[in-house]
C-alpha atoms as a PDB file:
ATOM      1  CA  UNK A   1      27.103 -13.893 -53.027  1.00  0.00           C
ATOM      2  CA  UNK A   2      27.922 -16.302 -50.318  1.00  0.00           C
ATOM      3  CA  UNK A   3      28.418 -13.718 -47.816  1.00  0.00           C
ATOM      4  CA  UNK A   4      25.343 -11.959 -48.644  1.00  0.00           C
ATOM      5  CA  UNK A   5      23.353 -15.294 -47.829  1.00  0.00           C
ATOM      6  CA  UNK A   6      25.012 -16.064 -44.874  1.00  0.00           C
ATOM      7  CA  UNK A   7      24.193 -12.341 -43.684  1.00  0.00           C
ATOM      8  CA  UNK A   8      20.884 -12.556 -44.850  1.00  0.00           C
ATOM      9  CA  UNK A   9      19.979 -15.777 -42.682  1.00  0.00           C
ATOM     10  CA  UNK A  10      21.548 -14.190 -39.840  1.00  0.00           C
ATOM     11  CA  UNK A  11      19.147 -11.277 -40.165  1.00  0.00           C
ATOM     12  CA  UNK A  12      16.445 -13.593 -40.193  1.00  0.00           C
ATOM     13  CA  UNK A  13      17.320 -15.520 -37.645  1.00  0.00           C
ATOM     14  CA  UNK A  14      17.826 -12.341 -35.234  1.00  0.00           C
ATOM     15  CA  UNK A  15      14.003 -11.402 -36.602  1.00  0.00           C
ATOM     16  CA  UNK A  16      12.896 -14.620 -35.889  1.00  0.00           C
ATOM     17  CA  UNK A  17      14.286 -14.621 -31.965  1.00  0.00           C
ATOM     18  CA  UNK A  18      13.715 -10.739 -31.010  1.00  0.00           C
ATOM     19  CA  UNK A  19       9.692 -11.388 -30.652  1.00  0.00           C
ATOM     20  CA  UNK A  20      10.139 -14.504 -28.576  1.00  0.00           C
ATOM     21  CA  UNK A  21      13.100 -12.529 -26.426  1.00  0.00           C
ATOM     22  CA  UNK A  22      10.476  -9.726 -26.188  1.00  0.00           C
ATOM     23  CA  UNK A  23       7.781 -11.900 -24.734  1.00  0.00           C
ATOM     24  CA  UNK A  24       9.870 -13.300 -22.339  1.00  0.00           C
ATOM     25  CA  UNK A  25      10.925 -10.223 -20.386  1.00  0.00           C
ATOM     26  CA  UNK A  26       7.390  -8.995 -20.270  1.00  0.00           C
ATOM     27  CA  UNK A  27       5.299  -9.457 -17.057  1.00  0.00           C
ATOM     28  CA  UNK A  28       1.384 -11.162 -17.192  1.00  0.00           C
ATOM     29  CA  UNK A  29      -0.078 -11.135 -13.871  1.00  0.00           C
ATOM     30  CA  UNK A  30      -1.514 -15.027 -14.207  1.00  0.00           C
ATOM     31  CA  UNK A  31       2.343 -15.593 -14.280  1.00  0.00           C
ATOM     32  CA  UNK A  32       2.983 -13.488 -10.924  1.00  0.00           C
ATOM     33  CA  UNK A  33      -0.246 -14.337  -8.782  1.00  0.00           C
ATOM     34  CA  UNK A  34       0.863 -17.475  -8.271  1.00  0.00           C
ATOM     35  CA  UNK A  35       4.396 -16.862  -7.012  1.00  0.00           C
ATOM     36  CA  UNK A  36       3.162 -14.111  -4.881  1.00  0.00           C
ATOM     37  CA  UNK A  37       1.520 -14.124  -1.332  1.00  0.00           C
ATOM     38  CA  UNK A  38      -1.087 -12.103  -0.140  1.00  0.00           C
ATOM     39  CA  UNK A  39      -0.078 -10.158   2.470  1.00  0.00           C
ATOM     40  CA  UNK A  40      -3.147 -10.140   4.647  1.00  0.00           C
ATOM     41  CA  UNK A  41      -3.923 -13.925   4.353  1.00  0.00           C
ATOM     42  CA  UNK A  42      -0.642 -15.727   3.353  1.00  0.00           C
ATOM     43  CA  UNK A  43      -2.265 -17.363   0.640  1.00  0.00           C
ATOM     44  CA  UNK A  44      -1.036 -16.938  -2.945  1.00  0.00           C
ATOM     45  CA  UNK A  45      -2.694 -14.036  -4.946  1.00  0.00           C
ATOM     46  CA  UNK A  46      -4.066 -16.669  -7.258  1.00  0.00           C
ATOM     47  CA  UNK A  47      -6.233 -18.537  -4.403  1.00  0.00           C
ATOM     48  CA  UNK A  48      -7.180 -14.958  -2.854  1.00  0.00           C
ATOM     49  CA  UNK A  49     -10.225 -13.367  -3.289  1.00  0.00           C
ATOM     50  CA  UNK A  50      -9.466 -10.749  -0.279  1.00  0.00           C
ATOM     51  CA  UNK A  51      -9.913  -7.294  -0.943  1.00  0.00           C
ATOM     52  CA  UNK A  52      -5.414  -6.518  -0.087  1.00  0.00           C
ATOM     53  CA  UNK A  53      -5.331  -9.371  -2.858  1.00  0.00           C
ATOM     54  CA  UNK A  54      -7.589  -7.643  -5.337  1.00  0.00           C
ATOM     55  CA  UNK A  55      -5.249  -4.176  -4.449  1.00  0.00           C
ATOM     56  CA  UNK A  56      -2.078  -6.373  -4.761  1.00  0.00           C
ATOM     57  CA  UNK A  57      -3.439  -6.951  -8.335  1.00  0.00           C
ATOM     58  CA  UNK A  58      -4.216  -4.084  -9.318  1.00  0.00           C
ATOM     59  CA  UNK A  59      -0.464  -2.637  -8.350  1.00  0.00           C
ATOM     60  CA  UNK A  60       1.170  -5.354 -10.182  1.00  0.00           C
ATOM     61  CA  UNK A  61      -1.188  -5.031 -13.505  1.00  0.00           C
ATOM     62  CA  UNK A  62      -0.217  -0.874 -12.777  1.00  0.00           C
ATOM     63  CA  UNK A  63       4.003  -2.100 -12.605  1.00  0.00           C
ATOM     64  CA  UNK A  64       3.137  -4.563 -15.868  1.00  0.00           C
ATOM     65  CA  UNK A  65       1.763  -1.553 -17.366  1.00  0.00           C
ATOM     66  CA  UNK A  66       4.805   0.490 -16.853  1.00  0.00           C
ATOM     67  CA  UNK A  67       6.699  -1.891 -18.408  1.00  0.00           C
ATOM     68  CA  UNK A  68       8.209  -4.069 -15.206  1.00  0.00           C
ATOM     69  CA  UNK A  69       9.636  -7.398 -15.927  1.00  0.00           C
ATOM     70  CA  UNK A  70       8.401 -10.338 -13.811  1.00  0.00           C
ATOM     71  CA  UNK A  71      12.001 -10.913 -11.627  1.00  0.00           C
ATOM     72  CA  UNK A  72      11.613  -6.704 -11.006  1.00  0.00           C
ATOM     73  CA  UNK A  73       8.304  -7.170  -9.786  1.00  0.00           C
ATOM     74  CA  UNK A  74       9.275  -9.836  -7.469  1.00  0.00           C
ATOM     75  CA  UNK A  75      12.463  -8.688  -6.571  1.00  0.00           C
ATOM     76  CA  UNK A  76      10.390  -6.301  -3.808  1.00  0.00           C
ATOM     77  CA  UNK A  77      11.675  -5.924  -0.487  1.00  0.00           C
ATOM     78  CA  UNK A  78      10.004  -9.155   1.545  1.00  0.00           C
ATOM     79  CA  UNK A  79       6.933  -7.670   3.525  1.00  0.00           C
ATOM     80  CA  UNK A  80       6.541  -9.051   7.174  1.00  0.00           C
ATOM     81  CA  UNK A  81       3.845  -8.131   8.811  1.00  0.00           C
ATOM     82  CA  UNK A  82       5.053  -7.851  12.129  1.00  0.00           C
ATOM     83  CA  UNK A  83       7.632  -5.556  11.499  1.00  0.00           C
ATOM     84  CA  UNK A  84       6.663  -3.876   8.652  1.00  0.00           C
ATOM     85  CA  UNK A  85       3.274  -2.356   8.849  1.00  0.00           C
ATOM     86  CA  UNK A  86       2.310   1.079   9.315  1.00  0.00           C
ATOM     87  CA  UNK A  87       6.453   1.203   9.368  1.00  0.00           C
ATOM     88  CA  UNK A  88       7.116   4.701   7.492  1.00  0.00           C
ATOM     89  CA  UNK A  89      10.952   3.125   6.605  1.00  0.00           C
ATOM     90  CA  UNK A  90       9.423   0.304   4.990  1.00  0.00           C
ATOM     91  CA  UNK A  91       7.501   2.128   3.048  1.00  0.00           C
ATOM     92  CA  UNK A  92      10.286   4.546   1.940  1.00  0.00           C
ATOM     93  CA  UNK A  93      11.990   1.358   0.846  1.00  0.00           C
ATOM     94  CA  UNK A  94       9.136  -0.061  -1.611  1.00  0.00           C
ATOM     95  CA  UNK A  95       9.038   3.465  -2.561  1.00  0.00           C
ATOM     96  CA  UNK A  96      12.832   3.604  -3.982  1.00  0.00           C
ATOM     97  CA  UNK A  97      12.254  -0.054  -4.975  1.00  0.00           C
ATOM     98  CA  UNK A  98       9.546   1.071  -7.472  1.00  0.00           C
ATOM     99  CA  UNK A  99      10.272   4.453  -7.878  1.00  0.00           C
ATOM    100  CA  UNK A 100       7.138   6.203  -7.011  1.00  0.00           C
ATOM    101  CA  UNK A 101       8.371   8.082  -3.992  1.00  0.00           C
ATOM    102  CA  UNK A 102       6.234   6.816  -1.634  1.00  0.00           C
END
């Protein structure tokens, strides 16, 4: 009898965490836009109202939607836009980052 207790409150203990480990590995984009600059006016995504920011939103809510975590999402390849614009390489690399073979 003792064992089945003990197994029983382990059970629902496991339950109990599983919903709040779930939660924690998914993405929200109010949890992103502030960690993440807009590349156009170096701002963070939050304070931007520029149209690259309004497309930077929409391709993170599209990677939330596939079921990206928040560190996947920001563990892109850092964008400079110096070197990196119009850079076909660069964008071969976001494309194997993300796997949309860009």
């Amino acid at each position: 009898m003792r064992r089945l207790t003990v197994t029983l409150v382990a059970a629902i203990t496991c339950a109990a965490l599983l919903p709040a480990a779930a939660a924690a590995a998914n993405a929200s984009l109010p949890d992103i836009e502030d960690e993440v600059m807009c590349t156009i006016c170096g701002t963070t995504l939050q304070l931007s109202d520029s149209p690259q920011a309004e497309r930077e939103r929409v391709f993170i809510n599209e990677l939330i939607a596939k079921g990206k975590t928040k560190d996947e999402i920001k563990a892109a390849p850092e964008f400079d836009k110096e070197k990196h614009l119009g850079d076909p390489h660069y964008r071969d690399q976001l494309g194997g980052h993300y796997g949309s073979g860009h």
